[in-house]
C-alpha atoms as a PDB file:
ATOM      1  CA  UNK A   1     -17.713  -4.499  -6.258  1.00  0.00           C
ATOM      2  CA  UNK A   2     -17.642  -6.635  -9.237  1.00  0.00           C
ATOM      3  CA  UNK A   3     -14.793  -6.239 -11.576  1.00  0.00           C
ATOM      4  CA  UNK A   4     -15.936  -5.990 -15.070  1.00  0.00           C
ATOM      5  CA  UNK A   5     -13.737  -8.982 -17.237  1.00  0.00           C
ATOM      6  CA  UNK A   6     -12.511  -6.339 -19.739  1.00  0.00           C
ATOM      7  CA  UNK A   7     -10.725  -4.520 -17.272  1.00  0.00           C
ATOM      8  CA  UNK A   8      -9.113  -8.012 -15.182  1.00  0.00           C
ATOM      9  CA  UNK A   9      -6.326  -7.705 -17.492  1.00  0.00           C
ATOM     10  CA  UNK A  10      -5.490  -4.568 -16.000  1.00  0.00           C
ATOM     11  CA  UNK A  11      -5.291  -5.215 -12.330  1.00  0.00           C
ATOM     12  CA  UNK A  12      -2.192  -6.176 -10.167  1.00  0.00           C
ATOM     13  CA  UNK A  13       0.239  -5.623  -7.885  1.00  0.00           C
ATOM     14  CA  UNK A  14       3.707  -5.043  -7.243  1.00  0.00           C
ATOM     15  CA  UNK A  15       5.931  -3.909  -3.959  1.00  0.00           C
ATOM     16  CA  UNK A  16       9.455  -3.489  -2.827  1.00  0.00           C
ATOM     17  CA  UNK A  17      10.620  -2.799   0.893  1.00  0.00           C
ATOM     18  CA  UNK A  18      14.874  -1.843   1.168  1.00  0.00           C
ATOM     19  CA  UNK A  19      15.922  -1.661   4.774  1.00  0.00           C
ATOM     20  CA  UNK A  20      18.466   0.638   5.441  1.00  0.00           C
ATOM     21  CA  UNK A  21      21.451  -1.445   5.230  1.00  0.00           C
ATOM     22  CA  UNK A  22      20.048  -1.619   1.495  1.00  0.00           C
ATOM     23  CA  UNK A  23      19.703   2.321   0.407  1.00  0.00           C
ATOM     24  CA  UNK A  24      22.026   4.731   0.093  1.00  0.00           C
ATOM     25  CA  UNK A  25      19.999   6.892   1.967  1.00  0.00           C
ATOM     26  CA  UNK A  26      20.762   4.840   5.368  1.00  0.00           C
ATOM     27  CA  UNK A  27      16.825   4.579   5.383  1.00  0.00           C
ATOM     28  CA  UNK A  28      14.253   2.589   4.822  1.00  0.00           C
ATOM     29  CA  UNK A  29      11.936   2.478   1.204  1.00  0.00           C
ATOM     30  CA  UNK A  30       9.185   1.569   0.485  1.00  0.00           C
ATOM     31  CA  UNK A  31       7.422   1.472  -3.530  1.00  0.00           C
ATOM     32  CA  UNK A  32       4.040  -0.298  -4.479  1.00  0.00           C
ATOM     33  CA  UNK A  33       2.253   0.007  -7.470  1.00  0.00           C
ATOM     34  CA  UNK A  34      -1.470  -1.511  -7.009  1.00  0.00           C
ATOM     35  CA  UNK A  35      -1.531  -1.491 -10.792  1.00  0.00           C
ATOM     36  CA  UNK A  36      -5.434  -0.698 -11.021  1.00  0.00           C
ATOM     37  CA  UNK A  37      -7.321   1.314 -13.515  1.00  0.00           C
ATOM     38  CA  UNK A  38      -8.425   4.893 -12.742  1.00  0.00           C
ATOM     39  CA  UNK A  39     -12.151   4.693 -12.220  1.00  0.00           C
ATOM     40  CA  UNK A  40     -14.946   4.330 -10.629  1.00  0.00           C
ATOM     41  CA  UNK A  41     -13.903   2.856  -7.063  1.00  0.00           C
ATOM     42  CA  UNK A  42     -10.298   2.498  -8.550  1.00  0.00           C
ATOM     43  CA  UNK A  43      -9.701   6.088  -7.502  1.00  0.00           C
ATOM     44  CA  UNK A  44      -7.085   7.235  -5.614  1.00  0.00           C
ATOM     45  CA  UNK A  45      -6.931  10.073  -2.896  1.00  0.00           C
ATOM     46  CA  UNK A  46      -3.786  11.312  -0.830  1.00  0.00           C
ATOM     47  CA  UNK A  47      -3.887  12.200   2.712  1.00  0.00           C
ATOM     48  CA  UNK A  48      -1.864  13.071   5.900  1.00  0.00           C
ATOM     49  CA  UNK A  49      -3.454  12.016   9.480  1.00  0.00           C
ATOM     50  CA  UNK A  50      -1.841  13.521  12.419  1.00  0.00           C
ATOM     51  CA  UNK A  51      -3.490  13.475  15.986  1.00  0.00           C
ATOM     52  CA  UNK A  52      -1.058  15.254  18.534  1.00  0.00           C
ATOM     53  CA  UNK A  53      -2.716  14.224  21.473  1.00  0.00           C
ATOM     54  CA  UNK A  54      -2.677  10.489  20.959  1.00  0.00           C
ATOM     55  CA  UNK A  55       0.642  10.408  19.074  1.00  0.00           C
ATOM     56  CA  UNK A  56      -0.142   8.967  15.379  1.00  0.00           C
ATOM     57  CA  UNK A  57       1.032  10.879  12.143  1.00  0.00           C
ATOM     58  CA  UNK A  58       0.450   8.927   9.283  1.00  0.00           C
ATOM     59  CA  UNK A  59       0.880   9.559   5.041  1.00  0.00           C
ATOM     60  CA  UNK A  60      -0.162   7.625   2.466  1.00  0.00           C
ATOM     61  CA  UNK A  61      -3.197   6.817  -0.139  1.00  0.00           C
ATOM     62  CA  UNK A  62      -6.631   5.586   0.123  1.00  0.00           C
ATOM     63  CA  UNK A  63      -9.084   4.095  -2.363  1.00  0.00           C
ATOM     64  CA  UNK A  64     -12.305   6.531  -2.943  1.00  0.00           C
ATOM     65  CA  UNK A  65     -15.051   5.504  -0.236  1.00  0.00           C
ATOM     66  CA  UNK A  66     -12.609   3.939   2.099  1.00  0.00           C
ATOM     67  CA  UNK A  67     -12.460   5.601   5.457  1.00  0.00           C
ATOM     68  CA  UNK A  68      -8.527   4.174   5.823  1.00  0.00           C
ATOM     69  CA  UNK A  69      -5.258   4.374   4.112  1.00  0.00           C
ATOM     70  CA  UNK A  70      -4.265   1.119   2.158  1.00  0.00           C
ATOM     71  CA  UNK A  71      -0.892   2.529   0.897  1.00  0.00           C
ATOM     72  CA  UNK A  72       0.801   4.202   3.853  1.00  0.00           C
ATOM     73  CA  UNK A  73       3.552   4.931   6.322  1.00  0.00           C
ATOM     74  CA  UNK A  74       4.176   6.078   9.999  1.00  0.00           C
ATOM     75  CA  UNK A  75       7.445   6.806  11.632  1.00  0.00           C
ATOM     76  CA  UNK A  76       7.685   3.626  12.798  1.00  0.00           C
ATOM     77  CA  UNK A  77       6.129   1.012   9.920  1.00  0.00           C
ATOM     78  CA  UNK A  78       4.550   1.554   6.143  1.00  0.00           C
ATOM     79  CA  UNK A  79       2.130  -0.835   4.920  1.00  0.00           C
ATOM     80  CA  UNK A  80       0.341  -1.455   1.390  1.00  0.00           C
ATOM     81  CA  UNK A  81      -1.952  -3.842  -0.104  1.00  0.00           C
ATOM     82  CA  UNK A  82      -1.792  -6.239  -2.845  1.00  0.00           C
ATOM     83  CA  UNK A  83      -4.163  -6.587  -5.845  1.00  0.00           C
ATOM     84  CA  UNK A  84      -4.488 -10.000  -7.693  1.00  0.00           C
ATOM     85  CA  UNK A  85      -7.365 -12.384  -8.541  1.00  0.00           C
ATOM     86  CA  UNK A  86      -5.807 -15.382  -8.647  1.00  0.00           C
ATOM     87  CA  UNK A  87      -4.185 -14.881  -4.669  1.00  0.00           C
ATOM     88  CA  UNK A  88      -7.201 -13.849  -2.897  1.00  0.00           C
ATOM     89  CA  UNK A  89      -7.619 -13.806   0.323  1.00  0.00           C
ATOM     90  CA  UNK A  90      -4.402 -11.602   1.464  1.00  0.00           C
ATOM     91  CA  UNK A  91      -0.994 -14.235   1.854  1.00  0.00           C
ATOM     92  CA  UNK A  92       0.918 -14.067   4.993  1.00  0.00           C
ATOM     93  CA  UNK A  93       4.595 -13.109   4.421  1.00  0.00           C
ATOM     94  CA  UNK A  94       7.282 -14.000   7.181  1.00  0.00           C
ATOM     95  CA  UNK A  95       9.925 -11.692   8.442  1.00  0.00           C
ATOM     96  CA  UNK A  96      13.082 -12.161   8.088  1.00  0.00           C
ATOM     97  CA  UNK A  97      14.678 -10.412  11.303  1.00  0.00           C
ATOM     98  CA  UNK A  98      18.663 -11.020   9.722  1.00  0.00           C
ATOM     99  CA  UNK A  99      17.914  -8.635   7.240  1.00  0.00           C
END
């Protein structure tokens, strides 16, 4: 989907991950802001999988049309996208396992 240029200026993306040596919580967080305008595609919906019987549970958001979660979490991991013109295609960030 094409991007009309009046609305670029509006797209973006932020994130923060804490681990749980970093909240006061003793848990993990997890905050993104995809920074996108509310229409057309751009909308949001909010949904819960679970599947007892093969062992997933996951919550989160999904853009309109897309049969998967791009902002999300599972007991285990949480995930979330990125939007910016000038980085396309995705970057590849390294973990740091001493934090």
């Amino acid at each position: 989907m094409e991007i009309p240029e009046n609305l670029r200026h509006l797209i973006g993306s932020n994130a923060w991950a804490i681990n749980s040596k970093g909240s006061r919580s003793n848990g993990p967080k997890m905050v993104q802001n995809p920074h996108l305008p509310y229409l057309g595609f751009f909308r949001w919906y909010e949904a819960q999988i679970i599947c007892e019987s093969c062992g997933i549970d996951i919550y989160g958001a999904g853009l309109i049309a897309t049969p998967n979660l791009q902002i999300a979490f599972n007991k285990y991991l949480g995930w979330f996208n990125f939007f910016f013109f000038s980085i396309l295609p995705y970057k590849r960030l390294k973990i740091n396992k001493s934090n």
